[in-house]
Protein backbone atom coordinates (compact mmCIF):
# COMPACT_ATOMS: atom_id res chain seq x y z
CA UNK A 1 -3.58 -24.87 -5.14
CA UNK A 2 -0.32 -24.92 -3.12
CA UNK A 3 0.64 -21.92 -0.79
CA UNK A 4 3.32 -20.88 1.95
CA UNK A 5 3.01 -19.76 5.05
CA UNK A 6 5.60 -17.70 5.65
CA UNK A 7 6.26 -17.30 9.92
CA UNK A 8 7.88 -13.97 11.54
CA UNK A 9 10.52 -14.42 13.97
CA UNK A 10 10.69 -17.97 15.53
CA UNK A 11 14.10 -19.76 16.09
CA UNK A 12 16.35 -17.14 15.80
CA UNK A 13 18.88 -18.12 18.36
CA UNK A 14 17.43 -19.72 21.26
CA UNK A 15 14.25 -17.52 21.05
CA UNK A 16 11.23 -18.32 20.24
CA UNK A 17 11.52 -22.27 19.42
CA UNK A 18 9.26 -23.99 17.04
CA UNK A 19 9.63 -27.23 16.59
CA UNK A 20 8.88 -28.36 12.43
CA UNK A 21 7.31 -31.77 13.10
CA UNK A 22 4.71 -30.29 15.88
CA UNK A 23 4.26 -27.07 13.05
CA UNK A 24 3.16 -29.80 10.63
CA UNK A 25 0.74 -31.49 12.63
CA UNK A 26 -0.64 -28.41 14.12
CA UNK A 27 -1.57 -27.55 10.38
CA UNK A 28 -2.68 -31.00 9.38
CA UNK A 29 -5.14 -30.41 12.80
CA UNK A 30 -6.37 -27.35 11.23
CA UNK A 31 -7.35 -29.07 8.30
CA UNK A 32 -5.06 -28.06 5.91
CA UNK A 33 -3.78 -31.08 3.03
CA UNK A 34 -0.18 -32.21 2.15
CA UNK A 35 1.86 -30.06 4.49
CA UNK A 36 5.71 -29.83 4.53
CA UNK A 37 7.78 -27.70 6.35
CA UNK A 38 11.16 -26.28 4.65
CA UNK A 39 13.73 -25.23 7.08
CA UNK A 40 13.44 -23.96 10.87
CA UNK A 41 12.70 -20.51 9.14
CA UNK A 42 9.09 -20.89 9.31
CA UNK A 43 7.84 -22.20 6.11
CA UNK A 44 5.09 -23.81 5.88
CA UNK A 45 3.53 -25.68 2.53
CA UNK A 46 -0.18 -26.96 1.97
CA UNK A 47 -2.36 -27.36 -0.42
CA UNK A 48 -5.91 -26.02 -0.36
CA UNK A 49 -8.40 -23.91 -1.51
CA UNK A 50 -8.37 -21.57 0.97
CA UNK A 51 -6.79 -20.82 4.57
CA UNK A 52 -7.29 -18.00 7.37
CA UNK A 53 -4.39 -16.37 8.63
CA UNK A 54 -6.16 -14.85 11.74
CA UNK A 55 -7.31 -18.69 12.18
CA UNK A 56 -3.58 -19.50 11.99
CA UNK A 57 -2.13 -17.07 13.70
CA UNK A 58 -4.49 -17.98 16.71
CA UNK A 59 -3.56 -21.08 16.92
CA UNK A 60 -0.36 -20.84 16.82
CA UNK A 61 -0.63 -18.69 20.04
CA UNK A 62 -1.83 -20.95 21.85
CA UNK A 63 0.21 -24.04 20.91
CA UNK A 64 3.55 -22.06 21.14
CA UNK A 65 2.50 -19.34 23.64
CA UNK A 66 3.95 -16.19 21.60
CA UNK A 67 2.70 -14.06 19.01
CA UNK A 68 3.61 -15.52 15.12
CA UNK A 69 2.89 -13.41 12.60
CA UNK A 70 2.18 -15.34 9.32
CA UNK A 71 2.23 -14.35 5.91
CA UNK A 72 0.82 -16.49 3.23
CA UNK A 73 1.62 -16.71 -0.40
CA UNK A 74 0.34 -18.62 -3.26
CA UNK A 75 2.88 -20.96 -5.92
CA UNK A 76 1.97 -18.60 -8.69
CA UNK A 77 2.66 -15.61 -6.38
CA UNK A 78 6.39 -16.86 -5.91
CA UNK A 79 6.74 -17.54 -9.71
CA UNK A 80 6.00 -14.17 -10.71
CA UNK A 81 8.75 -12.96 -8.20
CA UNK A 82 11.21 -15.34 -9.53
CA UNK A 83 10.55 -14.12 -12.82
CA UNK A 84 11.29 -10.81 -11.85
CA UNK A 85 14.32 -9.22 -13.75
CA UNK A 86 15.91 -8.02 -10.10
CA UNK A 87 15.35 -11.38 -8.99
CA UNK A 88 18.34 -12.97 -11.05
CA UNK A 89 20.60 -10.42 -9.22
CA UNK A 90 23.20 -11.45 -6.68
CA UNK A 91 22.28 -11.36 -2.74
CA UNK A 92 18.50 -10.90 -3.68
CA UNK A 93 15.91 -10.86 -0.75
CA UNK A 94 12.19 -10.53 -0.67
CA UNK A 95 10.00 -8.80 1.92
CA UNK A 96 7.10 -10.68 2.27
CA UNK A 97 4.43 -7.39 3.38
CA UNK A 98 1.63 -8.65 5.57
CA UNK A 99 -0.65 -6.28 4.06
CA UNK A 100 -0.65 -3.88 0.53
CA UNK A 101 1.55 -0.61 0.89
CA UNK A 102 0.24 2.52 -0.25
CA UNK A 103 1.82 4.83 -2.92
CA UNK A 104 2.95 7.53 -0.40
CA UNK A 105 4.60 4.59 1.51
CA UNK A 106 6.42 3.37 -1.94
CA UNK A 107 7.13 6.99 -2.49
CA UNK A 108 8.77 7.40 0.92
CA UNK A 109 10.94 4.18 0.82
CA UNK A 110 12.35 4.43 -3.04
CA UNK A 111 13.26 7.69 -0.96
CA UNK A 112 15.21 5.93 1.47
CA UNK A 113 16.29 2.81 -0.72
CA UNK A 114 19.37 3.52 -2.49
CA UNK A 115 19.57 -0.38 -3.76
CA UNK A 116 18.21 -1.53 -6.29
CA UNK A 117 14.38 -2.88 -5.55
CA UNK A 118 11.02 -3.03 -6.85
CA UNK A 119 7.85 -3.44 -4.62
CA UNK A 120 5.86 -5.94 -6.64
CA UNK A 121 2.18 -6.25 -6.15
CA UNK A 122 1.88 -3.66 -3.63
CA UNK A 123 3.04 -6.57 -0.78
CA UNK A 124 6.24 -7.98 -1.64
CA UNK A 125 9.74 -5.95 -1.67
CA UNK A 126 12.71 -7.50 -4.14
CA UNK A 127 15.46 -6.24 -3.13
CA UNK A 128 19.40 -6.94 -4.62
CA UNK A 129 21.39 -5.36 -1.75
CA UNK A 130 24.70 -3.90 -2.31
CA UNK A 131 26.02 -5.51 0.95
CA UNK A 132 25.54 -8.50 2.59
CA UNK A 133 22.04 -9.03 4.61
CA UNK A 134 23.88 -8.52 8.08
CA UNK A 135 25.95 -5.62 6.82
CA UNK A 136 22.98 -3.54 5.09
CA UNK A 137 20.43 -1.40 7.09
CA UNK A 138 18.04 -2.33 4.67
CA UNK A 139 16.72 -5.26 6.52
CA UNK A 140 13.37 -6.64 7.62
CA UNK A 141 13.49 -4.82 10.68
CA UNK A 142 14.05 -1.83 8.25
CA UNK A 143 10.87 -2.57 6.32
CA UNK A 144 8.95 -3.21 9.39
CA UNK A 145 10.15 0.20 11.12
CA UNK A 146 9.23 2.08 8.32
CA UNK A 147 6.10 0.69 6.52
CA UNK A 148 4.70 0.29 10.51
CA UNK A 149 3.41 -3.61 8.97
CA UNK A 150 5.15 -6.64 9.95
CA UNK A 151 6.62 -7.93 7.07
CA UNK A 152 9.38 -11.50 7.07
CA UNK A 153 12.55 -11.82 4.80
CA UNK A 154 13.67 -14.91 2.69
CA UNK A 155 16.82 -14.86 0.52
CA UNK A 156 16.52 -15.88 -3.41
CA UNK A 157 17.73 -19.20 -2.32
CA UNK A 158 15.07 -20.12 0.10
CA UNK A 159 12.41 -18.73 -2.02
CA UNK A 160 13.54 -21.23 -4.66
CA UNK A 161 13.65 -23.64 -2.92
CA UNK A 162 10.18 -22.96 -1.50
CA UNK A 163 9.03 -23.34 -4.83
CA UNK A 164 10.73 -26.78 -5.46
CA UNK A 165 8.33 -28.37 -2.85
CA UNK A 166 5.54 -26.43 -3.82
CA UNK A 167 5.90 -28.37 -7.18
């Protein structure tokens, strides 16, 4: 079974560096099989039956010395996003949710939202913005402000291409 780790906040700028190879073997140490890394985004692919986040997030503590929050997805997971109908939209972004949201909490954003989005699965936001990401205020620091859950963004294009490796 193939899966993503998807990592909050490292090299943006000259902040928080992560370097891909040393993310790959750092994995591969933690016993995870046929890891790949797509982009200096944070994404990280492997194959197995099952992984530990808190496991994860640990190590990467200590090997990086920082706080990464990681949010893990399966293949299948990603497919049914793609094959969402607001998915095919232009300038389409997910929210990856580290945890489920409640109803009040998708009461209060479809409240705030005025684009169009769905929150799929009770962790994942698709959202086609009607500006561009740096122009909208309906980022992931939005999501993260108001759900109080850390939460990582990856445009329709990356989440493609995620799947193209997972393959």
């Amino acid at each position: 079974m193939s899966f993503v780790a998807l990592l909050r906040g490292i090299n943006l700028g000259a902040k928080n560096k992560v370097d891909m190879k040393s993310l790959k073997v750092l994995f591969e140490e933690l016993g995870y099989e046929n890891v790949r890394t797509y982009i200096q985004t944070g994404n990280v692919i492997f194959d197995n039956a099952s992984y530990d986040v808190l496991q994860l997030e640990a190590a990467l503590q200590e090997a990086y010395g920082f706080n990464i929050p990681v949010i893990v997805r399966s293949k299948e997971e990603l497919e049914e996003i793609k094959q969402h109908p607001i998915f095919s939209k232009e300038q389409v972004y997910v929210m990856f949710l580290a945890q489920e949201i409640s109803e009040e909490q998708k009461g209060m954003l479809a409240s705030l939202i005025d684009d169009e989005f769905v929150v799929w699965k009770k962790r994942n936001v698709i959202i086609s913005l009607s500006k561009s990401y740096h122009q909208t205020k309906f980022t992931n620091a939005f999501f993260e402000r108001k759900l109080g859950i850390p939460s990582t963004a990856r445009n329709k294009n990356t989440v493609n291409k995620i799947l193209v490796k997972m393959s």
